[in-house]
PDB file of N, CA and C in Angstrom:
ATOM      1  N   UNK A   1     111.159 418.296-147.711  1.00  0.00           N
ATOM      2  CA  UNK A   1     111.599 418.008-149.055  1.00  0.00           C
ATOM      3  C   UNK A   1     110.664 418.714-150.034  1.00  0.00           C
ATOM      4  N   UNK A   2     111.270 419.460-150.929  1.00  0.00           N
ATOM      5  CA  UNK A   2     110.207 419.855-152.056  1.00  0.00           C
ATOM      6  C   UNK A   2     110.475 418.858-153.153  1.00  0.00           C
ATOM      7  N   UNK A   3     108.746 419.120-153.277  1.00  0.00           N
ATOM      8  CA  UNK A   3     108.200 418.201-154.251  1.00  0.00           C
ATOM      9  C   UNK A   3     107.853 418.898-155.396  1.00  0.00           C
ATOM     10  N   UNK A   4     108.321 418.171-156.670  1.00  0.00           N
ATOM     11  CA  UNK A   4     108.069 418.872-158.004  1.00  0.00           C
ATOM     12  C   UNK A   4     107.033 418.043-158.758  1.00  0.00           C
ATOM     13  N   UNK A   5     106.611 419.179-159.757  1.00  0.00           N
ATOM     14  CA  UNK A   5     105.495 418.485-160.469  1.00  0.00           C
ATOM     15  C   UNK A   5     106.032 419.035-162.371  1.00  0.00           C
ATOM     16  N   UNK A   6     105.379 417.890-163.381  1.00  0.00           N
ATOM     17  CA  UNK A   6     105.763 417.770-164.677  1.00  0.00           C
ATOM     18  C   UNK A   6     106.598 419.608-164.780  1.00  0.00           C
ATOM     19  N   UNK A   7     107.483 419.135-165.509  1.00  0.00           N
ATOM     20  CA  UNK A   7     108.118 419.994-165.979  1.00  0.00           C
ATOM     21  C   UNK A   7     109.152 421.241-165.102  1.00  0.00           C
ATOM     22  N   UNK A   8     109.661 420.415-163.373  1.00  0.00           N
ATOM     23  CA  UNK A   8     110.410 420.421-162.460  1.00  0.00           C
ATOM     24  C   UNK A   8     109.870 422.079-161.867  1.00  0.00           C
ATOM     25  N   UNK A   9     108.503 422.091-162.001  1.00  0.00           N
ATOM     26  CA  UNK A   9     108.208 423.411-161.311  1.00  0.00           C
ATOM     27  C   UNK A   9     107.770 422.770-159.712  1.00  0.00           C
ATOM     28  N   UNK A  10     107.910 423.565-158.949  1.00  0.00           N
ATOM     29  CA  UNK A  10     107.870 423.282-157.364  1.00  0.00           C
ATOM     30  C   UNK A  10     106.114 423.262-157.616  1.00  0.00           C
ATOM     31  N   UNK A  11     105.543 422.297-156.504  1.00  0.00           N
ATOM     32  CA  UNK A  11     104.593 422.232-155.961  1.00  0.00           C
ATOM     33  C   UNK A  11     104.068 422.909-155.422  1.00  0.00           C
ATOM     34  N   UNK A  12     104.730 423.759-154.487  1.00  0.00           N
ATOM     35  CA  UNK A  12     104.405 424.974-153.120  1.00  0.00           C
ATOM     36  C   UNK A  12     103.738 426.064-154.230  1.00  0.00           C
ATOM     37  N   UNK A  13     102.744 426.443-153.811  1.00  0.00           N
ATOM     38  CA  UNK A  13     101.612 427.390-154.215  1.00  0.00           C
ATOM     39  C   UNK A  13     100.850 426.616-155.308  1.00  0.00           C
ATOM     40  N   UNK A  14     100.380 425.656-154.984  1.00  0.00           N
ATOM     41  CA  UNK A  14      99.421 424.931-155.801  1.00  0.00           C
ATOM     42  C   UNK A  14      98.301 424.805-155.174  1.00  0.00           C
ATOM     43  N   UNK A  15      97.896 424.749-153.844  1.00  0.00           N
ATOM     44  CA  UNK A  15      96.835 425.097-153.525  1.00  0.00           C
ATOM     45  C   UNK A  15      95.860 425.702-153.852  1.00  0.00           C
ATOM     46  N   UNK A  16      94.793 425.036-153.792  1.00  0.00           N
ATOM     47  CA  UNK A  16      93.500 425.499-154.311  1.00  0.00           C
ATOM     48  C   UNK A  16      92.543 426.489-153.435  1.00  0.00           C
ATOM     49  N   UNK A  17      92.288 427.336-153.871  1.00  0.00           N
ATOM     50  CA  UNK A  17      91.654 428.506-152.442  1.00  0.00           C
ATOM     51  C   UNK A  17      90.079 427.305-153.288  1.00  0.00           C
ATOM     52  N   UNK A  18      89.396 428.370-151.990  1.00  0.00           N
ATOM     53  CA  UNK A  18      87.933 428.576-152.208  1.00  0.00           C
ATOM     54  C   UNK A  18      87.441 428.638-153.537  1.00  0.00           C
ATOM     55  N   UNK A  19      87.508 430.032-153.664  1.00  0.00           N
ATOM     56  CA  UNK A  19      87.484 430.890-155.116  1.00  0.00           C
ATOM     57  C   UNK A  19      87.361 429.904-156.422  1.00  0.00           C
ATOM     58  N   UNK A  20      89.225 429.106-156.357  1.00  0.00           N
ATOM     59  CA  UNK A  20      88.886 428.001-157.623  1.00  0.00           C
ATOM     60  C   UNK A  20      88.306 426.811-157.543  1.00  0.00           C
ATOM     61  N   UNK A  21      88.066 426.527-156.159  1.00  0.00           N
ATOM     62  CA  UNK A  21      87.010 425.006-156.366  1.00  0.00           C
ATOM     63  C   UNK A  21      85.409 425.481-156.884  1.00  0.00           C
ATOM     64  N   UNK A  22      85.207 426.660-156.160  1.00  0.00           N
ATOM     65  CA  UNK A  22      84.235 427.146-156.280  1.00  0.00           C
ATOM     66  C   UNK A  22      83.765 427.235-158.252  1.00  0.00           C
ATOM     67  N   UNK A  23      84.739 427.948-158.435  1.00  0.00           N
ATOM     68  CA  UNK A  23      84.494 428.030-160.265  1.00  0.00           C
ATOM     69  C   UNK A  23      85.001 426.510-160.682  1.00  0.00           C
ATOM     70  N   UNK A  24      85.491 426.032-160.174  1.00  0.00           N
ATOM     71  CA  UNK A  24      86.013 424.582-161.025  1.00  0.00           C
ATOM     72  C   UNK A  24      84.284 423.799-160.897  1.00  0.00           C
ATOM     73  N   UNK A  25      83.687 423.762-159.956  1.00  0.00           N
ATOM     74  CA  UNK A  25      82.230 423.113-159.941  1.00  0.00           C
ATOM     75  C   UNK A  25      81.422 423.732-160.289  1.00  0.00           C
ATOM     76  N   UNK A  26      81.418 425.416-160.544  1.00  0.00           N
ATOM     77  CA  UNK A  26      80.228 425.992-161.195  1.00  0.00           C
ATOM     78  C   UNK A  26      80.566 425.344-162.609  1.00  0.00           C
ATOM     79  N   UNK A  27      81.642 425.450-163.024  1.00  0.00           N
ATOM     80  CA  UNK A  27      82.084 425.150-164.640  1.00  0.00           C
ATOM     81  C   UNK A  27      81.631 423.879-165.062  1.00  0.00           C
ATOM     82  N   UNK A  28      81.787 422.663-164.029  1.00  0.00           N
ATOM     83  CA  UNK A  28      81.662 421.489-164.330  1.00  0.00           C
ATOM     84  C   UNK A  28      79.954 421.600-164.341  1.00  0.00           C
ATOM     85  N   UNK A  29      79.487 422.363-163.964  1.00  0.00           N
ATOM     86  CA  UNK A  29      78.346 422.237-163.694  1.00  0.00           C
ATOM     87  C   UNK A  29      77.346 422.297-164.874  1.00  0.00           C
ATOM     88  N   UNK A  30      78.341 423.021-165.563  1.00  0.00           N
ATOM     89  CA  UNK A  30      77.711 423.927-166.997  1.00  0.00           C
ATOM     90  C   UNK A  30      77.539 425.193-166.461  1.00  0.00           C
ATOM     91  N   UNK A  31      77.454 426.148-165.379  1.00  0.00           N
ATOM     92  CA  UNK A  31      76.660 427.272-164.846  1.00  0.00           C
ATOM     93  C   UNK A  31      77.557 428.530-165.455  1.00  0.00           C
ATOM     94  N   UNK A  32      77.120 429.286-165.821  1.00  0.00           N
ATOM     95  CA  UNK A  32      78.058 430.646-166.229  1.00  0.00           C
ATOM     96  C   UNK A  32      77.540 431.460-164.954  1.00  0.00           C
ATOM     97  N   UNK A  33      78.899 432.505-164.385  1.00  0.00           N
ATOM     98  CA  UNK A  33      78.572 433.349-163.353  1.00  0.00           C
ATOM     99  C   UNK A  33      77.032 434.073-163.670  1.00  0.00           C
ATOM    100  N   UNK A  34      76.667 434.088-164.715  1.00  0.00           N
ATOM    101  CA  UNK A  34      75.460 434.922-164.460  1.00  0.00           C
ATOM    102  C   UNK A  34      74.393 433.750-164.246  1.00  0.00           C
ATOM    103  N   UNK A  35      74.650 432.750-164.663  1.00  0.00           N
ATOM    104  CA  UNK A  35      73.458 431.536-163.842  1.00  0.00           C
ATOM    105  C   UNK A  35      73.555 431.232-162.476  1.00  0.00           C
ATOM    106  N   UNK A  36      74.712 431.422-162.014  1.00  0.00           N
ATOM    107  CA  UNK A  36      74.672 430.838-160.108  1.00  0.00           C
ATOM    108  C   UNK A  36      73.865 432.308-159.730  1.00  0.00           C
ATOM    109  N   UNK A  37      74.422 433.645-159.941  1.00  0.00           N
ATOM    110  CA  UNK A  37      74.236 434.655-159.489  1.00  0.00           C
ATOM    111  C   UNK A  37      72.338 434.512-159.456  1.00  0.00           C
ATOM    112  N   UNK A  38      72.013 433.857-160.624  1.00  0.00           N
ATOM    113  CA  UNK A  38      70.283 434.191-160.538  1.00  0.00           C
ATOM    114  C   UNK A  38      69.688 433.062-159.980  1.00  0.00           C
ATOM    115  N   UNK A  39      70.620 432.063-159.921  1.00  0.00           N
ATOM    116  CA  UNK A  39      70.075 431.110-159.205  1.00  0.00           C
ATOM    117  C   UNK A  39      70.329 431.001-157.288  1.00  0.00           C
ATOM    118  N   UNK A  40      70.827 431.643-157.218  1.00  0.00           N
ATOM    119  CA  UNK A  40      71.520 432.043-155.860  1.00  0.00           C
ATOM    120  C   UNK A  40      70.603 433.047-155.016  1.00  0.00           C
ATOM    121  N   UNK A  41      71.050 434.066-155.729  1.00  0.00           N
ATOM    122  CA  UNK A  41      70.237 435.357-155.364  1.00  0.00           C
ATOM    123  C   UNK A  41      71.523 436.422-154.861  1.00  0.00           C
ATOM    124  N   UNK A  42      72.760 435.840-155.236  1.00  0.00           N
ATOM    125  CA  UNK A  42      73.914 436.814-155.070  1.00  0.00           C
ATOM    126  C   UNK A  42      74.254 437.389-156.256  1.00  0.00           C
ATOM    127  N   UNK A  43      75.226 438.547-155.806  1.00  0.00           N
ATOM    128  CA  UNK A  43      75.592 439.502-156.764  1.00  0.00           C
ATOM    129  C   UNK A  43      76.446 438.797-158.161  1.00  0.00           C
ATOM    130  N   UNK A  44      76.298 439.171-159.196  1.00  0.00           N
ATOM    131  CA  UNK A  44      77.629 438.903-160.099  1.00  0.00           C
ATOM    132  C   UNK A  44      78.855 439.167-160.083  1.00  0.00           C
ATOM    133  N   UNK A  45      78.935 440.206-159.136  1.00  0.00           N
ATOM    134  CA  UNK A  45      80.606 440.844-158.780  1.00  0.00           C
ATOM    135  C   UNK A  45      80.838 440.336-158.048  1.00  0.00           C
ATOM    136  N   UNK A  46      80.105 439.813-156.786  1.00  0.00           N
ATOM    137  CA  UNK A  46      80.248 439.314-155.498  1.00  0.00           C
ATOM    138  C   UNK A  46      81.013 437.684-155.999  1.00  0.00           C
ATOM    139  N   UNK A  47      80.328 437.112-156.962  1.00  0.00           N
ATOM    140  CA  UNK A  47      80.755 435.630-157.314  1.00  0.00           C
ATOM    141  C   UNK A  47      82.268 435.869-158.011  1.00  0.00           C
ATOM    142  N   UNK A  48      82.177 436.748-158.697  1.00  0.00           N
ATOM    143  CA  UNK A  48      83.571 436.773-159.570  1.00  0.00           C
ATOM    144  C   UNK A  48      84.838 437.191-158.167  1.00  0.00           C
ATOM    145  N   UNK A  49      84.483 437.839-157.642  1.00  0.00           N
ATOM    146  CA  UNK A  49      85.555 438.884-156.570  1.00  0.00           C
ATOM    147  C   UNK A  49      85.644 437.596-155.120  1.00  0.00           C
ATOM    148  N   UNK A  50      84.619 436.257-155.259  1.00  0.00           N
ATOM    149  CA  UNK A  50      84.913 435.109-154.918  1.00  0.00           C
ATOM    150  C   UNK A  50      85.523 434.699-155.454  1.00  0.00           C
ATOM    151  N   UNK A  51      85.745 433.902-156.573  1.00  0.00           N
ATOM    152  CA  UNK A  51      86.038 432.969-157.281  1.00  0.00           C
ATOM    153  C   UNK A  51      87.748 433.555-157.596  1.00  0.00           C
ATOM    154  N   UNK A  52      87.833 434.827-157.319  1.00  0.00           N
ATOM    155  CA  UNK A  52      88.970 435.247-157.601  1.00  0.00           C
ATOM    156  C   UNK A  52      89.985 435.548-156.504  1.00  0.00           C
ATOM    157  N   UNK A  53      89.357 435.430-155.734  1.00  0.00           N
ATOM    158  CA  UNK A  53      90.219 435.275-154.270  1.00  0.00           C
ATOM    159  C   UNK A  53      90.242 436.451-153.622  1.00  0.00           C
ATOM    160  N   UNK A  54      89.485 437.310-154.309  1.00  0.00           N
ATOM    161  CA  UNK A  54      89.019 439.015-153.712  1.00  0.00           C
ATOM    162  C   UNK A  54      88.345 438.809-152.451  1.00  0.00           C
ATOM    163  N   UNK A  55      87.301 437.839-152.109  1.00  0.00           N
ATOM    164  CA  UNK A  55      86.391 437.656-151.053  1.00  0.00           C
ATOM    165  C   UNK A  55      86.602 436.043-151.203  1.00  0.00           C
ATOM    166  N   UNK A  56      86.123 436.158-149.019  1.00  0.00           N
ATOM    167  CA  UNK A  56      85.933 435.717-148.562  1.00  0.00           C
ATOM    168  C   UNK A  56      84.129 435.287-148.477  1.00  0.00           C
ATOM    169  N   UNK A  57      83.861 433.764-148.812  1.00  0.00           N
ATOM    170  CA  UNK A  57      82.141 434.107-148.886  1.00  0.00           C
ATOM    171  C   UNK A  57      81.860 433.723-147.074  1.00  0.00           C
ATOM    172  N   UNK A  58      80.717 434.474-146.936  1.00  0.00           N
ATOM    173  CA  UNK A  58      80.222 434.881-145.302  1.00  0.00           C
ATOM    174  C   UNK A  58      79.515 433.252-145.358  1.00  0.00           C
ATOM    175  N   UNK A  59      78.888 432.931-144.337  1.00  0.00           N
ATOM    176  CA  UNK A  59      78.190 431.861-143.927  1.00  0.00           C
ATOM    177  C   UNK A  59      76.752 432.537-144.353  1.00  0.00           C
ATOM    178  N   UNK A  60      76.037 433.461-144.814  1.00  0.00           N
ATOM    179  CA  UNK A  60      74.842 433.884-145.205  1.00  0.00           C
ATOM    180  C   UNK A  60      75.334 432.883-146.863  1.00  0.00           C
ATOM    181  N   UNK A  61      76.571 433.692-147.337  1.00  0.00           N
ATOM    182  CA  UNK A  61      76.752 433.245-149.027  1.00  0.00           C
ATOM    183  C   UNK A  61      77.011 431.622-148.865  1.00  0.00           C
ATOM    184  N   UNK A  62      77.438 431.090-147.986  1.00  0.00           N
ATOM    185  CA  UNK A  62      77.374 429.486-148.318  1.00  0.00           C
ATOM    186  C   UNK A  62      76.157 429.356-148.196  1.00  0.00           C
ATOM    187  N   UNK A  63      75.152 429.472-147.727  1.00  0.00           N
ATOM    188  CA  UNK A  63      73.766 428.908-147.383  1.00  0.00           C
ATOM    189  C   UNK A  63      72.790 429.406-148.644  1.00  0.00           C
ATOM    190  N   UNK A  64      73.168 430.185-149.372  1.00  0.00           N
ATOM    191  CA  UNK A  64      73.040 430.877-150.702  1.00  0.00           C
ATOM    192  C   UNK A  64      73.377 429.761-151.978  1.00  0.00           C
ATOM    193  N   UNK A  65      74.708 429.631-151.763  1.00  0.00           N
ATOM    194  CA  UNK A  65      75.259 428.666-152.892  1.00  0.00           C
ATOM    195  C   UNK A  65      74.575 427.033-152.764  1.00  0.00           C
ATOM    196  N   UNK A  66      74.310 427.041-151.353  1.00  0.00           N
ATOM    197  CA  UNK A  66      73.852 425.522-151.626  1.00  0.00           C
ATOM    198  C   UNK A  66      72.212 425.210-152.079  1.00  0.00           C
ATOM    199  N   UNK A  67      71.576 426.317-152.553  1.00  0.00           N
ATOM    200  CA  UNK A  67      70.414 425.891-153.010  1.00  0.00           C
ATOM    201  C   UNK A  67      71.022 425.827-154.407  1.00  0.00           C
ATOM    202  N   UNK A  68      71.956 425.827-155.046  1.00  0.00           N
ATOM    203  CA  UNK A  68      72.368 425.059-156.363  1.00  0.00           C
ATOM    204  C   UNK A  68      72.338 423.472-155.702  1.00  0.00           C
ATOM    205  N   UNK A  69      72.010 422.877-156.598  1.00  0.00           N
ATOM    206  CA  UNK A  69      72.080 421.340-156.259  1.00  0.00           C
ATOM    207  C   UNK A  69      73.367 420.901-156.864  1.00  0.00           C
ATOM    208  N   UNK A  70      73.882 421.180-158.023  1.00  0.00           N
ATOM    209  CA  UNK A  70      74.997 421.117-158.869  1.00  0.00           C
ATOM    210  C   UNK A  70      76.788 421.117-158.131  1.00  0.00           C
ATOM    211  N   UNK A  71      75.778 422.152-156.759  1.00  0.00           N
ATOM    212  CA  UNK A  71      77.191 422.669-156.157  1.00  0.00           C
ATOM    213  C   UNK A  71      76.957 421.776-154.340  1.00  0.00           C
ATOM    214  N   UNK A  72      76.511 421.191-154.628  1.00  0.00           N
ATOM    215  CA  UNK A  72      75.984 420.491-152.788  1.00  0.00           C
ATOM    216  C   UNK A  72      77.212 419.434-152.328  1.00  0.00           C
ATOM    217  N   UNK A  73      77.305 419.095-153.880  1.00  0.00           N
ATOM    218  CA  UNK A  73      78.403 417.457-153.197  1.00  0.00           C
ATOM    219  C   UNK A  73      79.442 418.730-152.608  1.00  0.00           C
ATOM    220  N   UNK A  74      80.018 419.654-153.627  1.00  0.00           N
ATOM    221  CA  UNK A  74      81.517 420.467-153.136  1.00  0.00           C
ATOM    222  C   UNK A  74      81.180 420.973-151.754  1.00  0.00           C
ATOM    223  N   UNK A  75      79.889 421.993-151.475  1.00  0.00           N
ATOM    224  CA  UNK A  75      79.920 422.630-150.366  1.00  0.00           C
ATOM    225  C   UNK A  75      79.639 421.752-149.077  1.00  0.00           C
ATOM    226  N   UNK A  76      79.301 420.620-149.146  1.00  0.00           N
ATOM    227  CA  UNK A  76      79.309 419.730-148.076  1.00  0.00           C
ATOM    228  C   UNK A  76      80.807 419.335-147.898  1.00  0.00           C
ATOM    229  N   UNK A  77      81.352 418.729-148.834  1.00  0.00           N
ATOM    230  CA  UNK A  77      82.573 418.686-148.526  1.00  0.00           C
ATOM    231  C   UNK A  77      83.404 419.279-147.656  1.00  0.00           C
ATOM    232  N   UNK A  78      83.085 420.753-148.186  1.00  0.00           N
ATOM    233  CA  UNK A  78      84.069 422.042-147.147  1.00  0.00           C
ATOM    234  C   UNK A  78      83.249 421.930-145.887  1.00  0.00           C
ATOM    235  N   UNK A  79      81.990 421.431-146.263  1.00  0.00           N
ATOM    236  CA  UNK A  79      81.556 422.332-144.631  1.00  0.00           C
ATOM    237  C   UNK A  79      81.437 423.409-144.349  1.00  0.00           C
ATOM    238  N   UNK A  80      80.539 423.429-143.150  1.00  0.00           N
ATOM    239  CA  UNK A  80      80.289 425.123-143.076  1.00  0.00           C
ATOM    240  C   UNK A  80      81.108 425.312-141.842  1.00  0.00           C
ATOM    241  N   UNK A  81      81.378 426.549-141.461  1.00  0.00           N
ATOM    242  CA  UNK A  81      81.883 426.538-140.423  1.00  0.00           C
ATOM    243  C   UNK A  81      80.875 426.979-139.321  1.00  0.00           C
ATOM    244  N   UNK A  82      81.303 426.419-137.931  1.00  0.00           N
ATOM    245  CA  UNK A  82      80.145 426.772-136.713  1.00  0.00           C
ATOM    246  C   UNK A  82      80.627 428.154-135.593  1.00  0.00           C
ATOM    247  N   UNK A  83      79.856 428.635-135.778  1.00  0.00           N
ATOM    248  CA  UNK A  83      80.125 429.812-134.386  1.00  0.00           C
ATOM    249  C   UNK A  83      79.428 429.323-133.163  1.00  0.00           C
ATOM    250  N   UNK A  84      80.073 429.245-132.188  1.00  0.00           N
ATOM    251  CA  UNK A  84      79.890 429.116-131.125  1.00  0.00           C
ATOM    252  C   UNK A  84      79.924 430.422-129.654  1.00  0.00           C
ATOM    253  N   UNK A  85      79.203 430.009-129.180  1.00  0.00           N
ATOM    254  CA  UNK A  85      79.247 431.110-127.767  1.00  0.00           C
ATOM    255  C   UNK A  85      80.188 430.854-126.887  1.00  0.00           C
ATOM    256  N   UNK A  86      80.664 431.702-126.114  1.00  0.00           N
ATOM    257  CA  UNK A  86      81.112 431.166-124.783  1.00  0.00           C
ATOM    258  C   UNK A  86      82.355 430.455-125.139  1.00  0.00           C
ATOM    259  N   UNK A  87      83.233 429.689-123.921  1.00  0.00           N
ATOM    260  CA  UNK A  87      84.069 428.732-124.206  1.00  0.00           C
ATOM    261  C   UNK A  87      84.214 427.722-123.779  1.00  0.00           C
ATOM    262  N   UNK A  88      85.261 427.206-124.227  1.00  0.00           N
ATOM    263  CA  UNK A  88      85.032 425.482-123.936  1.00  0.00           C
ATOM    264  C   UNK A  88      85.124 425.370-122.657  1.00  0.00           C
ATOM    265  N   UNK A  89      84.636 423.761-122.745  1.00  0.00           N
ATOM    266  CA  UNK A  89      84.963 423.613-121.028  1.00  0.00           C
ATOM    267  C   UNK A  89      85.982 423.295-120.992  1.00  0.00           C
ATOM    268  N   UNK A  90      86.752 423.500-119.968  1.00  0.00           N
ATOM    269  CA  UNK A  90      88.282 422.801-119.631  1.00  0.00           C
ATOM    270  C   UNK A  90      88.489 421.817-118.530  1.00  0.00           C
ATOM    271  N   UNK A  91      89.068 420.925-119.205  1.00  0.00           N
ATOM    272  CA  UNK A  91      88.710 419.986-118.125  1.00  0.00           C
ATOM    273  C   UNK A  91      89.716 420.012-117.044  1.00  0.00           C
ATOM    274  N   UNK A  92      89.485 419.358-115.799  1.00  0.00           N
ATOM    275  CA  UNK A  92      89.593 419.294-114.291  1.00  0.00           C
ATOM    276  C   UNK A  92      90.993 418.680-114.137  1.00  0.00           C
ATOM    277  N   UNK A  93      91.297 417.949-114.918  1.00  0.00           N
ATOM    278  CA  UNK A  93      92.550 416.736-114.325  1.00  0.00           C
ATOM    279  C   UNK A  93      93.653 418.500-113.937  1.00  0.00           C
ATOM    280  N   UNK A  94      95.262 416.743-113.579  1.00  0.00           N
ATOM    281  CA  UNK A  94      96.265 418.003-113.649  1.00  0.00           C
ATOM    282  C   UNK A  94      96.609 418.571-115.125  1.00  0.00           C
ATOM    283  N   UNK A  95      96.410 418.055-116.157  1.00  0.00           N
ATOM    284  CA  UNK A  95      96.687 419.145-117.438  1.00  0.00           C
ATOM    285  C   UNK A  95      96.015 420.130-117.603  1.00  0.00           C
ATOM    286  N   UNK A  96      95.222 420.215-117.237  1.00  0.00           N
ATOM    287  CA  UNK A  96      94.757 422.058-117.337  1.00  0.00           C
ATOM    288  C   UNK A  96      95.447 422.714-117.267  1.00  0.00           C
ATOM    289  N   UNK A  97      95.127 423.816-117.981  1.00  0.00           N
ATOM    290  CA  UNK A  97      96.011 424.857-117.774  1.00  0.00           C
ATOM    291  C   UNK A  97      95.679 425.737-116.402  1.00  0.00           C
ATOM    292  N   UNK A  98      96.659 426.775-116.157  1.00  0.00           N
ATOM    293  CA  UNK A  98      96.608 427.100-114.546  1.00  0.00           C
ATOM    294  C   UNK A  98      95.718 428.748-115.165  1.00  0.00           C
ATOM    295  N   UNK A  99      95.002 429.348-114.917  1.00  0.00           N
ATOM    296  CA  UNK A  99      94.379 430.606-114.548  1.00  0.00           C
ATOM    297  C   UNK A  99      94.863 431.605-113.439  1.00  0.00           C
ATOM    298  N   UNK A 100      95.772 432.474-114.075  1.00  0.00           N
ATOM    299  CA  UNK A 100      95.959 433.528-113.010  1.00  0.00           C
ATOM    300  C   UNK A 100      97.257 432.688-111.595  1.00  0.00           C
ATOM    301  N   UNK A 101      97.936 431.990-112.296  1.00  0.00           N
ATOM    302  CA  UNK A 101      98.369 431.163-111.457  1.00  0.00           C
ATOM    303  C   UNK A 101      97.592 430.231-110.687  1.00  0.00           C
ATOM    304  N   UNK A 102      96.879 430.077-110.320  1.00  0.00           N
ATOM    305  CA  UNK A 102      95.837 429.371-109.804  1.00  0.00           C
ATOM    306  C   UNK A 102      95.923 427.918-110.619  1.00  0.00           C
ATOM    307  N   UNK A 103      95.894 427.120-110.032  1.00  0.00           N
ATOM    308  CA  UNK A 103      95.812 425.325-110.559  1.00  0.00           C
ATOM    309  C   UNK A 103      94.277 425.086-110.658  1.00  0.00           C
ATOM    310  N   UNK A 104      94.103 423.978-111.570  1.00  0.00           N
ATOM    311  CA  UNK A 104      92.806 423.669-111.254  1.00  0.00           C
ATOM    312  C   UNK A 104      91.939 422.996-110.320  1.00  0.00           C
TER     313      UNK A 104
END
């Protein structure tokens, strides 16, 4: 079912990227892009070409943004994401999946 919002415009593409939570809490913050950028130690283009949905920020730039204190409640929220090695274990029962035909 689509869902509408004031003034019978569809809902679908209302989603919030990164980019605008990101500026919605620098803003609330009081911070102008050139204050996160010096408080950060990232670029000024780099934040805008975030905030604008140009980039993707790396796990170096979250660990960057969270020495703002202003911005800690949001980036905890998201979370960081984890890289991991190797793969999971799979477990033994009969749902496993089969390898090469092979059962587990």
């Amino acid at each position: 079912m689509l869902k509408l919002v004031s003034g019978g415009e569809s809902a679908d593409g209302l989603a919030l990227s990164f980019g605008d939570l990101l500026r919605y809490h620098r803003e609330q913050a009081g911070l102008t892009r050139m204050e996160l950028a010096a408080q950060t130690g990232l670029a000024y283009q780099g934040i805008v070409q975030i905030e604008k949905g140009g980039s993707t920020p790396s796990l170096q730039t979250l660990r960057l943004l969270r020495k703002v204190e202003a911005l800690r409640p949001f980036l905890q929220a998201v979370g960081t994401p984890t890289y991991r090695t190797g793969l999971r274990s799979v477990r033994s029962d009969s749902s496993a999946l089969s390898v090469n035909g092979e059962g587990p």
